[in-house]
N, C-alpha and C. Protein backbone atom coordinates (compact mmCIF):
# COMPACT_ATOMS: atom_id res chain seq x y z
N UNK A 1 0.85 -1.17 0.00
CA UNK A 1 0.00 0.00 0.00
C UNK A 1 0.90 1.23 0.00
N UNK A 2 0.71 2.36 -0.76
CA UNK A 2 1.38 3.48 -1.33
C UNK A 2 0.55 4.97 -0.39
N UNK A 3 1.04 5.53 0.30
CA UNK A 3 0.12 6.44 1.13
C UNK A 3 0.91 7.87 0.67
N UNK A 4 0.83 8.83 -0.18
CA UNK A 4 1.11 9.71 -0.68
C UNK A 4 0.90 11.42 0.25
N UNK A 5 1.56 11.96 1.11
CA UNK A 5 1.29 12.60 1.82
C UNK A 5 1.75 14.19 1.22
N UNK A 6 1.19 15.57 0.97
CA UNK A 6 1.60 16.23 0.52
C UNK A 6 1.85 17.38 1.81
N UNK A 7 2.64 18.90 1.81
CA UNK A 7 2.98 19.56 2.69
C UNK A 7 1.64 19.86 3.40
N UNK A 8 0.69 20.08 1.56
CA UNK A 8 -0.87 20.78 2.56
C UNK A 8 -1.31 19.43 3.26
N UNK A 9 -1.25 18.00 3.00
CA UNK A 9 -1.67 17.08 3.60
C UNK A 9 -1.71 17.30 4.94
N UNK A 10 -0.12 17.50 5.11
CA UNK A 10 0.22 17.25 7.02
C UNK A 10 -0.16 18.56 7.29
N UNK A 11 -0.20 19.77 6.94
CA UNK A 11 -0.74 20.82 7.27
C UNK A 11 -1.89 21.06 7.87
N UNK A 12 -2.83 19.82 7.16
CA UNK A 12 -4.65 19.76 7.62
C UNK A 12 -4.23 18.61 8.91
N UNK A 13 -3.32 17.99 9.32
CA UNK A 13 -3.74 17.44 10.03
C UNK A 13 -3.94 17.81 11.91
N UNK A 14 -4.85 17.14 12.65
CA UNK A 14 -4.38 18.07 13.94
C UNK A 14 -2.89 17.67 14.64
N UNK A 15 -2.61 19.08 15.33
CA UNK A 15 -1.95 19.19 15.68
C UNK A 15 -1.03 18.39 16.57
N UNK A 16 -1.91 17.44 17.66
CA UNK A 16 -1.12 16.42 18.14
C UNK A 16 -0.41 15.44 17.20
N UNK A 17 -1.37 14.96 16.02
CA UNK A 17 -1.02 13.77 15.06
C UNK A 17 0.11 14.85 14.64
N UNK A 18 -0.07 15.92 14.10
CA UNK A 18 1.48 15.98 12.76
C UNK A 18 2.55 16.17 13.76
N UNK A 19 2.44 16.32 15.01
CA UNK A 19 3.84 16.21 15.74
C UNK A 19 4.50 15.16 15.82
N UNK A 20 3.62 14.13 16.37
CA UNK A 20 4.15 12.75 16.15
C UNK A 20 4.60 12.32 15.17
N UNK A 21 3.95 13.01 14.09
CA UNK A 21 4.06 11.98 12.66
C UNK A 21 5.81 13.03 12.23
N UNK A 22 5.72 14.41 11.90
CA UNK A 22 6.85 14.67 11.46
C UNK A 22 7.77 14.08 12.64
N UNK A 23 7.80 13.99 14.46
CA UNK A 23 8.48 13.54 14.96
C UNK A 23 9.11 11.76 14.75
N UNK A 24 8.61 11.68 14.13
CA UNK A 24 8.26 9.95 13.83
C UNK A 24 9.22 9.38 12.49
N UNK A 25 8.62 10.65 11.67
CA UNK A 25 9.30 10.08 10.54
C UNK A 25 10.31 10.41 10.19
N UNK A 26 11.70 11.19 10.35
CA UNK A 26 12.85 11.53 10.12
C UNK A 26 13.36 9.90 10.64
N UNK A 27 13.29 9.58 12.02
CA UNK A 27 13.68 8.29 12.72
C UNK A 27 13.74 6.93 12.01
N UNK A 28 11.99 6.63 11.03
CA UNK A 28 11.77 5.79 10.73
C UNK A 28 12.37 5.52 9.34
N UNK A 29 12.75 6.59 8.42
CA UNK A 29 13.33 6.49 7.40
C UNK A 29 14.66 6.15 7.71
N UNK A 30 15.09 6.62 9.36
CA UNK A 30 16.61 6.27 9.05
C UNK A 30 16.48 5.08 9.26
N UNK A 31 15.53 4.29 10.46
CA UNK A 31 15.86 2.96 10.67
C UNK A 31 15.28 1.93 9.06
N UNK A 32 14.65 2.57 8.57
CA UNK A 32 14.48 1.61 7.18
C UNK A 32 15.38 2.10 5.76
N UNK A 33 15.59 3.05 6.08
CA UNK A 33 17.01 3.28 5.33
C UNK A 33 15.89 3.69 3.74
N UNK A 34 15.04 4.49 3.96
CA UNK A 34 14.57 4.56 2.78
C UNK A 34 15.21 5.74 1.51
N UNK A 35 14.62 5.53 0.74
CA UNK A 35 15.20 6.03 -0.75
C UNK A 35 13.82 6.72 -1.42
N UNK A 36 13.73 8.68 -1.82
CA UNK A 36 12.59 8.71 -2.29
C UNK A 36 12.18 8.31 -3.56
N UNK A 37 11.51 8.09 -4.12
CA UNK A 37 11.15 7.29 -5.22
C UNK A 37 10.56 8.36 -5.99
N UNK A 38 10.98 8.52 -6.97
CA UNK A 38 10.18 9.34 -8.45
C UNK A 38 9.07 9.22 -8.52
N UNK A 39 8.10 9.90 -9.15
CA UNK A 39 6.67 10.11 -9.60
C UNK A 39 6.68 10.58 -10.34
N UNK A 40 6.30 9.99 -11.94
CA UNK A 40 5.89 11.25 -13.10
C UNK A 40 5.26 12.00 -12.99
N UNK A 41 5.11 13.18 -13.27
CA UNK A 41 4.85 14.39 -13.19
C UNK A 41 4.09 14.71 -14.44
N UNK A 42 2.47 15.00 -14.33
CA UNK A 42 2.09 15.67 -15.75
C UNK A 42 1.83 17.09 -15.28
N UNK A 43 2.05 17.66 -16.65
CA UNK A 43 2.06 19.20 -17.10
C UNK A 43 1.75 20.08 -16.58
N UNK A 44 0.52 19.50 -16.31
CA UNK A 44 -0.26 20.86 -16.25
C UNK A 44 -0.57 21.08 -14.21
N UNK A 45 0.25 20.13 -13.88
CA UNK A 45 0.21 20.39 -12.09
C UNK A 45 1.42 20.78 -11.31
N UNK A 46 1.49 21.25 -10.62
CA UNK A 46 2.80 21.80 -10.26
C UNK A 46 3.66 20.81 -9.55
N UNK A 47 4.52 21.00 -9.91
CA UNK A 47 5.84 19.42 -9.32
C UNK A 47 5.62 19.50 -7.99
N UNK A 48 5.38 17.83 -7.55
CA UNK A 48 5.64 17.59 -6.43
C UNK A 48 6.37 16.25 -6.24
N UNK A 49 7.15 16.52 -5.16
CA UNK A 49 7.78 14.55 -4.91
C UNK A 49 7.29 13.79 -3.88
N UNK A 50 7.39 12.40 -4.32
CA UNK A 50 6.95 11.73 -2.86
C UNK A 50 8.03 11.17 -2.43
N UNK A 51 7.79 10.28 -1.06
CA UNK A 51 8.69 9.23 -0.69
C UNK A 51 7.62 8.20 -0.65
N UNK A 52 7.88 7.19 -1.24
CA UNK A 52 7.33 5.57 -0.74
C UNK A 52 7.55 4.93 0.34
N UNK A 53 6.37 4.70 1.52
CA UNK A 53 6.75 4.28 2.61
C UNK A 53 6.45 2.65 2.47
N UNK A 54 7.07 2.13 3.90
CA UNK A 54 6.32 0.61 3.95
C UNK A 54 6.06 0.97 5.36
N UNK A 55 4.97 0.60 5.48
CA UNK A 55 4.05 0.78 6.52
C UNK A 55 3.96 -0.17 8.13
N UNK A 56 4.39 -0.96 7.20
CA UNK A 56 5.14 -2.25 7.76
C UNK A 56 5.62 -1.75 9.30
N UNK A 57 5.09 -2.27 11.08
CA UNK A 57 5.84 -2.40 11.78
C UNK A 57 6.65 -3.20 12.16
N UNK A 58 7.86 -3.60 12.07
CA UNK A 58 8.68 -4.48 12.77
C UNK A 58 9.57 -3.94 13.54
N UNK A 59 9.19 -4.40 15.30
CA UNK A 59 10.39 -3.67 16.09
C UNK A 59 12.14 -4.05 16.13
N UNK A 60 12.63 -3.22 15.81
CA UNK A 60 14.21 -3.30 15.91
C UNK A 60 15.04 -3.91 17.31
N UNK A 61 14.41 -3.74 18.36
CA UNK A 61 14.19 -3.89 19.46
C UNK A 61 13.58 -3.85 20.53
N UNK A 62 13.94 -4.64 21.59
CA UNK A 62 12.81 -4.59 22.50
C UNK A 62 12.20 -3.56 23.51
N UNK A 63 13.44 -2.41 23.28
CA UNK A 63 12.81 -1.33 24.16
C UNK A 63 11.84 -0.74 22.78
N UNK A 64 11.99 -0.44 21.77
CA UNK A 64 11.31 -0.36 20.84
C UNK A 64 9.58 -1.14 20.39
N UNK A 65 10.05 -2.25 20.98
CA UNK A 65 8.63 -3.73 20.80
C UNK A 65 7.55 -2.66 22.00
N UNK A 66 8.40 -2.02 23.08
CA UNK A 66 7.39 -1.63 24.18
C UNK A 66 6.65 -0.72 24.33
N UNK A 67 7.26 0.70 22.93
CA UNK A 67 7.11 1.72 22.96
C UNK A 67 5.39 1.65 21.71
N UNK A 68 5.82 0.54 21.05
CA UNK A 68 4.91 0.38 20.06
C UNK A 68 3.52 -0.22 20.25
N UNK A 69 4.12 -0.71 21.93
CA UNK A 69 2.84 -1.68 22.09
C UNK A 69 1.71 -1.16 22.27
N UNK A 70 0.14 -1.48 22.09
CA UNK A 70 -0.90 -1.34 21.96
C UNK A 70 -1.60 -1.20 23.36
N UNK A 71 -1.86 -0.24 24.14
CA UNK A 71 -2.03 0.25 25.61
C UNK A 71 -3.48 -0.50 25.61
N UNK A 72 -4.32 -0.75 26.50
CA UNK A 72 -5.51 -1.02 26.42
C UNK A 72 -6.13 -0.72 28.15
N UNK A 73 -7.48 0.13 27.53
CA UNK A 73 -8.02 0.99 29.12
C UNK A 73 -8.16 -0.33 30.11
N UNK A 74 -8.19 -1.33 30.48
CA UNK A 74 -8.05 -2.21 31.01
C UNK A 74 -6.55 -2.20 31.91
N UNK A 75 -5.41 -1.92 31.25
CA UNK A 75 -4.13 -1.67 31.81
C UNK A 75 -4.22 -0.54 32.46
N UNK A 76 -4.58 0.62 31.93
CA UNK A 76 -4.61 1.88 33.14
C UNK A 76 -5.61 1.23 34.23
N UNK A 77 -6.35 0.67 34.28
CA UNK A 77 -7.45 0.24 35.42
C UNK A 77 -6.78 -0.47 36.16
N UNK A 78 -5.63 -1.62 35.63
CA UNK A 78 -5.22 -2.70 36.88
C UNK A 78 -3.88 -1.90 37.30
N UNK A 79 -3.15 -0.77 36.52
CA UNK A 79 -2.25 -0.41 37.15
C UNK A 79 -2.72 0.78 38.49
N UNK A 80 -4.13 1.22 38.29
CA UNK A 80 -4.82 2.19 39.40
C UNK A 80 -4.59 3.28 38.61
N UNK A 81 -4.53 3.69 37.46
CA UNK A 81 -4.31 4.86 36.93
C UNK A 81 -5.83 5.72 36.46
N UNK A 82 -6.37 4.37 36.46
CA UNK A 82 -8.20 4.32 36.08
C UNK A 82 -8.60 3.69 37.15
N UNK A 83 -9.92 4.29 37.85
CA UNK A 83 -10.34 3.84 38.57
C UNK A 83 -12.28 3.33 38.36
N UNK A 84 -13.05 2.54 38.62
CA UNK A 84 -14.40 2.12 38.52
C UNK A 84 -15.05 3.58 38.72
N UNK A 85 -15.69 4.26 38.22
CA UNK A 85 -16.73 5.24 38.31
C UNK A 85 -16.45 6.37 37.78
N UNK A 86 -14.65 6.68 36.98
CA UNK A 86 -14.61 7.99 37.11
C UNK A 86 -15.60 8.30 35.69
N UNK A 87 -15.63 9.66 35.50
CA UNK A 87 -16.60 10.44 34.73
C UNK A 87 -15.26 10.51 33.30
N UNK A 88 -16.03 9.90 31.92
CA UNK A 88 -15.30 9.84 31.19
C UNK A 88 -16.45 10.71 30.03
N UNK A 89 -15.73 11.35 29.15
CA UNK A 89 -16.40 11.96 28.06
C UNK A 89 -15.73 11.76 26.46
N UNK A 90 -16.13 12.22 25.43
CA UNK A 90 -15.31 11.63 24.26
C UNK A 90 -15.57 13.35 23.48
N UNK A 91 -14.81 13.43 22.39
CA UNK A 91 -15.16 14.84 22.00
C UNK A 91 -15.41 14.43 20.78
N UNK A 92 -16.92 15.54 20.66
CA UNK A 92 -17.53 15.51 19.44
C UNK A 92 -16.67 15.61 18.17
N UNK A 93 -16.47 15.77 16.92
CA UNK A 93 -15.95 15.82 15.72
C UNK A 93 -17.25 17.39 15.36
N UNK A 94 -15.96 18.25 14.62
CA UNK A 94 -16.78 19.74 14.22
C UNK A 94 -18.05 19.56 13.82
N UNK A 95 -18.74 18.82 12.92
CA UNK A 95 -20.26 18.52 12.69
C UNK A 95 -20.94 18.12 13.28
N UNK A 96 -20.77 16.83 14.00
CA UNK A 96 -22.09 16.35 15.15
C UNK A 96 -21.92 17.47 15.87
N UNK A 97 -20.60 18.24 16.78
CA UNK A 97 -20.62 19.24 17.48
C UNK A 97 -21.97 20.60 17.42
N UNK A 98 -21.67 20.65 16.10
CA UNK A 98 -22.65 21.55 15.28
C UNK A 98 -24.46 21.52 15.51
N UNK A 99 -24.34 20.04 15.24
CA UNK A 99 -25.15 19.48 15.02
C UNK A 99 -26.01 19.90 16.53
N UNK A 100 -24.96 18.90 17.35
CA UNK A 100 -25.72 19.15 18.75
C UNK A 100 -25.52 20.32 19.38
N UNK A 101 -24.83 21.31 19.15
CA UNK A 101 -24.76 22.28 19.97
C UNK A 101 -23.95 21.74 21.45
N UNK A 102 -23.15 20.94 21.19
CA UNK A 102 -22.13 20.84 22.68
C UNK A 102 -20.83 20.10 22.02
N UNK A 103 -20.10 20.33 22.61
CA UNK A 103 -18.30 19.94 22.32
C UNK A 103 -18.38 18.20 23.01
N UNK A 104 -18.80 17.65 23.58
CA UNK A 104 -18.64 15.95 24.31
C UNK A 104 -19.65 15.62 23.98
N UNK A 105 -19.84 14.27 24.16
CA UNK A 105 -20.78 13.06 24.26
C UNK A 105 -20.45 12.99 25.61
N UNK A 106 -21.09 12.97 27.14
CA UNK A 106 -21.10 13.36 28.43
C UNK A 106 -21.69 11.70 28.56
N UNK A 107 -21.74 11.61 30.03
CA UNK A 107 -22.61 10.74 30.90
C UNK A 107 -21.73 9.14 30.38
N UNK A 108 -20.91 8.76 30.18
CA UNK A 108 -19.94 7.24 30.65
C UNK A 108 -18.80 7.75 31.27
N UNK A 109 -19.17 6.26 32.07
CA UNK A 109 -17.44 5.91 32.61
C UNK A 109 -17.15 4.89 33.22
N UNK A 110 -15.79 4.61 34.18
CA UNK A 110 -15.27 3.58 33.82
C UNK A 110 -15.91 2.68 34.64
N UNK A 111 -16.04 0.95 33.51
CA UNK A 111 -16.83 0.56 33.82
C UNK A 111 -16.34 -0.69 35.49
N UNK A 112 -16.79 -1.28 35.68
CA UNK A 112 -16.09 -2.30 37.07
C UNK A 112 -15.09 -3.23 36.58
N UNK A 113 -14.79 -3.34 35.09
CA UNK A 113 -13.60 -4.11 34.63
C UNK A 113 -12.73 -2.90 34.29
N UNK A 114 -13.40 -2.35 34.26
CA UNK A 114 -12.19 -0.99 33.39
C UNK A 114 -12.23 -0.61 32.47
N UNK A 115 -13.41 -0.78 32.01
CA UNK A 115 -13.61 -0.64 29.96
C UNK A 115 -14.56 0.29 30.20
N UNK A 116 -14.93 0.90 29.27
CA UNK A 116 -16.20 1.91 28.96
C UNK A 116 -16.97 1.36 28.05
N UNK A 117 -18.28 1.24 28.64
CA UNK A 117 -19.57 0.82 27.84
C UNK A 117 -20.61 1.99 27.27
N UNK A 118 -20.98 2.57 25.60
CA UNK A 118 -20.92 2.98 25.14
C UNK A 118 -22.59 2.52 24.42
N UNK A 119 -23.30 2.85 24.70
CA UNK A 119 -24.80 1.93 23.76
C UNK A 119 -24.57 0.48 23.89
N UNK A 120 -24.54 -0.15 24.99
CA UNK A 120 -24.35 -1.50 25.12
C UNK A 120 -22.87 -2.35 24.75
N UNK A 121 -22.50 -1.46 24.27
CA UNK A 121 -21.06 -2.00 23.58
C UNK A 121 -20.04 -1.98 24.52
N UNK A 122 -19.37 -2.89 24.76
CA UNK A 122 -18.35 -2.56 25.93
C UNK A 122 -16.37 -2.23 25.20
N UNK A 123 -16.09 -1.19 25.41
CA UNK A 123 -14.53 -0.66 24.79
C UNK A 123 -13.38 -1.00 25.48
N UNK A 124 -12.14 -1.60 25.85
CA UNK A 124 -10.96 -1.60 25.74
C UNK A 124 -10.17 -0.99 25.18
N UNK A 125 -10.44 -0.11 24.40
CA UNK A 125 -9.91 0.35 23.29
C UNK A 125 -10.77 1.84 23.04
N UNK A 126 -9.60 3.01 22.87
CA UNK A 126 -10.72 4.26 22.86
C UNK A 126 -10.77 4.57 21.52
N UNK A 127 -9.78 4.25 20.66
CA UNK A 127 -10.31 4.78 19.48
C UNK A 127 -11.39 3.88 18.57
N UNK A 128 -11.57 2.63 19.07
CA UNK A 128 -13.08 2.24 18.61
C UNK A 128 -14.58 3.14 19.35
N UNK A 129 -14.31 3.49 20.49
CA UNK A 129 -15.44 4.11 21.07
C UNK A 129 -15.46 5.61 20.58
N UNK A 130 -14.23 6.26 19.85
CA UNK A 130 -14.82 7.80 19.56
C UNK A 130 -15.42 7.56 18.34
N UNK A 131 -14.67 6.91 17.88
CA UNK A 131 -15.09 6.51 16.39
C UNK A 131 -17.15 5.75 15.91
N UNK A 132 -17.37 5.15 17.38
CA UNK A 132 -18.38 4.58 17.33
C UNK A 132 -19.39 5.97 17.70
N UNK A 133 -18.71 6.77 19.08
CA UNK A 133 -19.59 8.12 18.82
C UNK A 133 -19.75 9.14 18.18
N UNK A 134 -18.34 8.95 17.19
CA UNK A 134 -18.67 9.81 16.06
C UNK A 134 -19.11 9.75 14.73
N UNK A 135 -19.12 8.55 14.49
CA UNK A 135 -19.45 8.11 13.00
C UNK A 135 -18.65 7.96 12.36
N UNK A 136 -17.10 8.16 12.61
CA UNK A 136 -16.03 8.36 11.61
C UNK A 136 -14.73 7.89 12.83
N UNK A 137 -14.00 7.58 12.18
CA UNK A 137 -12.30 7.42 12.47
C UNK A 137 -12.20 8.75 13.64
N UNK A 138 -11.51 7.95 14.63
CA UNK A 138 -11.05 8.94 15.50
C UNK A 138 -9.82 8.67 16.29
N UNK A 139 -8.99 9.40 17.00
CA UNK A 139 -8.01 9.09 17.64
C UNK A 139 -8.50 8.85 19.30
N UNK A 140 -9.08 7.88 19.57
CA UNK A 140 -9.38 8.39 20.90
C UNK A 140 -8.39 8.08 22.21
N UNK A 141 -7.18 8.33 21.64
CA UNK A 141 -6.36 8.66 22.81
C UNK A 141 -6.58 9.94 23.04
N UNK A 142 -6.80 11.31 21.79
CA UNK A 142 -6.77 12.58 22.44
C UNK A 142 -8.33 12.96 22.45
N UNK A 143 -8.93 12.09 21.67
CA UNK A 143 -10.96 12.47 21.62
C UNK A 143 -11.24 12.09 23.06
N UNK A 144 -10.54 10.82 24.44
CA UNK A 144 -11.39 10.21 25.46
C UNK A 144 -10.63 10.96 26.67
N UNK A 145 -11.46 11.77 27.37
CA UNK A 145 -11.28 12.55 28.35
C UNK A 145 -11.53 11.69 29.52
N UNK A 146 -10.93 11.70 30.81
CA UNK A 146 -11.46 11.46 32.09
C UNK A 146 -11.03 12.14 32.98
N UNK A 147 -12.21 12.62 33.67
CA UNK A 147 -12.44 13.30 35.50
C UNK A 147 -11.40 12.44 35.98
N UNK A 148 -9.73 13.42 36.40
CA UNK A 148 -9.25 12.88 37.54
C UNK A 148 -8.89 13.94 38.07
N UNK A 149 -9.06 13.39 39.65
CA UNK A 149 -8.62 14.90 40.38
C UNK A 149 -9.26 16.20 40.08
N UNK A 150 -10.63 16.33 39.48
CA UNK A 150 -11.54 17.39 39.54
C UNK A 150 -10.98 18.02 37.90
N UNK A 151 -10.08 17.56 37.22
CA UNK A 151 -9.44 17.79 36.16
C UNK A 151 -9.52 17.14 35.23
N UNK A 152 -10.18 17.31 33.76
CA UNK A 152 -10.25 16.77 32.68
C UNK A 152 -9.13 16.05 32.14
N UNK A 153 -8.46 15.11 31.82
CA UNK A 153 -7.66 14.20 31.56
C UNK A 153 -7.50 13.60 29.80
N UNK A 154 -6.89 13.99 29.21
CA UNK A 154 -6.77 13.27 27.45
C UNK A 154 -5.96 11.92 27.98
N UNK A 155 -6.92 10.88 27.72
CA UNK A 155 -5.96 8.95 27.80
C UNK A 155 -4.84 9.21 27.30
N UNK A 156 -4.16 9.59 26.52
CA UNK A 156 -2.65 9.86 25.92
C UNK A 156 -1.62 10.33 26.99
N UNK A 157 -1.91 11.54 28.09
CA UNK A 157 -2.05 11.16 29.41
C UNK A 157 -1.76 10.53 29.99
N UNK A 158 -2.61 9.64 30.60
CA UNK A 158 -2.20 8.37 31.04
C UNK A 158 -1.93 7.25 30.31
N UNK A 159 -1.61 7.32 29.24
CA UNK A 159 -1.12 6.29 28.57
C UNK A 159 0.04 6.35 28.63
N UNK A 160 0.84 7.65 28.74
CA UNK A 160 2.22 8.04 28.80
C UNK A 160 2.14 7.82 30.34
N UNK A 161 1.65 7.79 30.91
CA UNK A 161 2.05 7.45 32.71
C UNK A 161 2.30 5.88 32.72
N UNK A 162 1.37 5.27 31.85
CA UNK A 162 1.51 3.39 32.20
C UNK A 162 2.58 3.52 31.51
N UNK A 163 3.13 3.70 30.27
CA UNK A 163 4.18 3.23 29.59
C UNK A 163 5.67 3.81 30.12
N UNK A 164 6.03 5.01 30.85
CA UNK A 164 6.79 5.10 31.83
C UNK A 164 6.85 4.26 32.89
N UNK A 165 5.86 3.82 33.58
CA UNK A 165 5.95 2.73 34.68
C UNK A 165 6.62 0.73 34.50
N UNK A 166 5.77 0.78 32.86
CA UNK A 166 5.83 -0.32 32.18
C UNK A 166 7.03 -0.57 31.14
N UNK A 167 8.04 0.44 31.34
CA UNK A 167 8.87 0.42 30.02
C UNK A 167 10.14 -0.89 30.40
């Protein structure tokens, strides 16, 4: 798969993602040692180049295997980072926002295993649940908010707290 990214591309993207991503990718080209690859060019559009990525994760190593690993709200719950009841919210996407006239989807949280249940659906995983309250693809490490300490909380957050503890 060929994913073609242009300046205005990463330009539209938000701001947490293109940090990561330009932070990300200087690194990953060196560890794959990539080469940019040509694109013909017709006439009548103004030159642009790509690089061809492979998308491909394979960790180089194991402090690497840890950094990559896949967090799941279940782990903040057994490490105590999540606790049973707190007040969790997800953030709307600019149109439903619109739509409803409020910035969250309000009223879940965490459930007595540690997951958030969502219209019957039970989550481990937040970016299936923003995505399920928004209709569309979402990041819900920075879309899933939680009440800690009287203070609104982005999971990315504490995801960076378990993976310091867990590294």
């Amino acid at each position: 798969m060929d994913i073609h990214l242009s300046d205005a591309d990463i330009a539209q993207m938000p701001e947490p993602g293109r940090t990561l991503f330009l932070n990300w990718l200087p690194e990953y080209l060196e560890i794959k040692k990539f080469h940019p690859v040509a694109v013909p060019q017709q006439s009548e559009k103004p030159e642009v180049s790509f690089v061809q990525l492979d998308l491909s994760v394979e960790p180089q190593n194991p402090q690497q295997e840890t950094e990559h690993t896949h967090v799941r709200l279940t782990q903040l719950f057994e490490a105590g980072i999540t606790q049973q009841g707190m007040v969790v919210r997800v953030k709307l996407k600019r149109n439903l926002a619109k739509r409803f006239g409020r910035q969250y989807r309000e009223g879940l949280e965490i459930s007595p295993k540690g997951t958030i249940v969502f219209n019957g659906q039970e989550f481990d995983k937040p970016s299936p649940l923003a995505a399920k309250v928004n209709g569309s693809s979402a990041n819900g490490w920075e879309y899933v908010k939680v009440k800690k300490n009287d203070q609104w909380v982005c999971l990315d957050e504490l995801r960076q707290i378990w993976r310091k503890t867990n590294d």
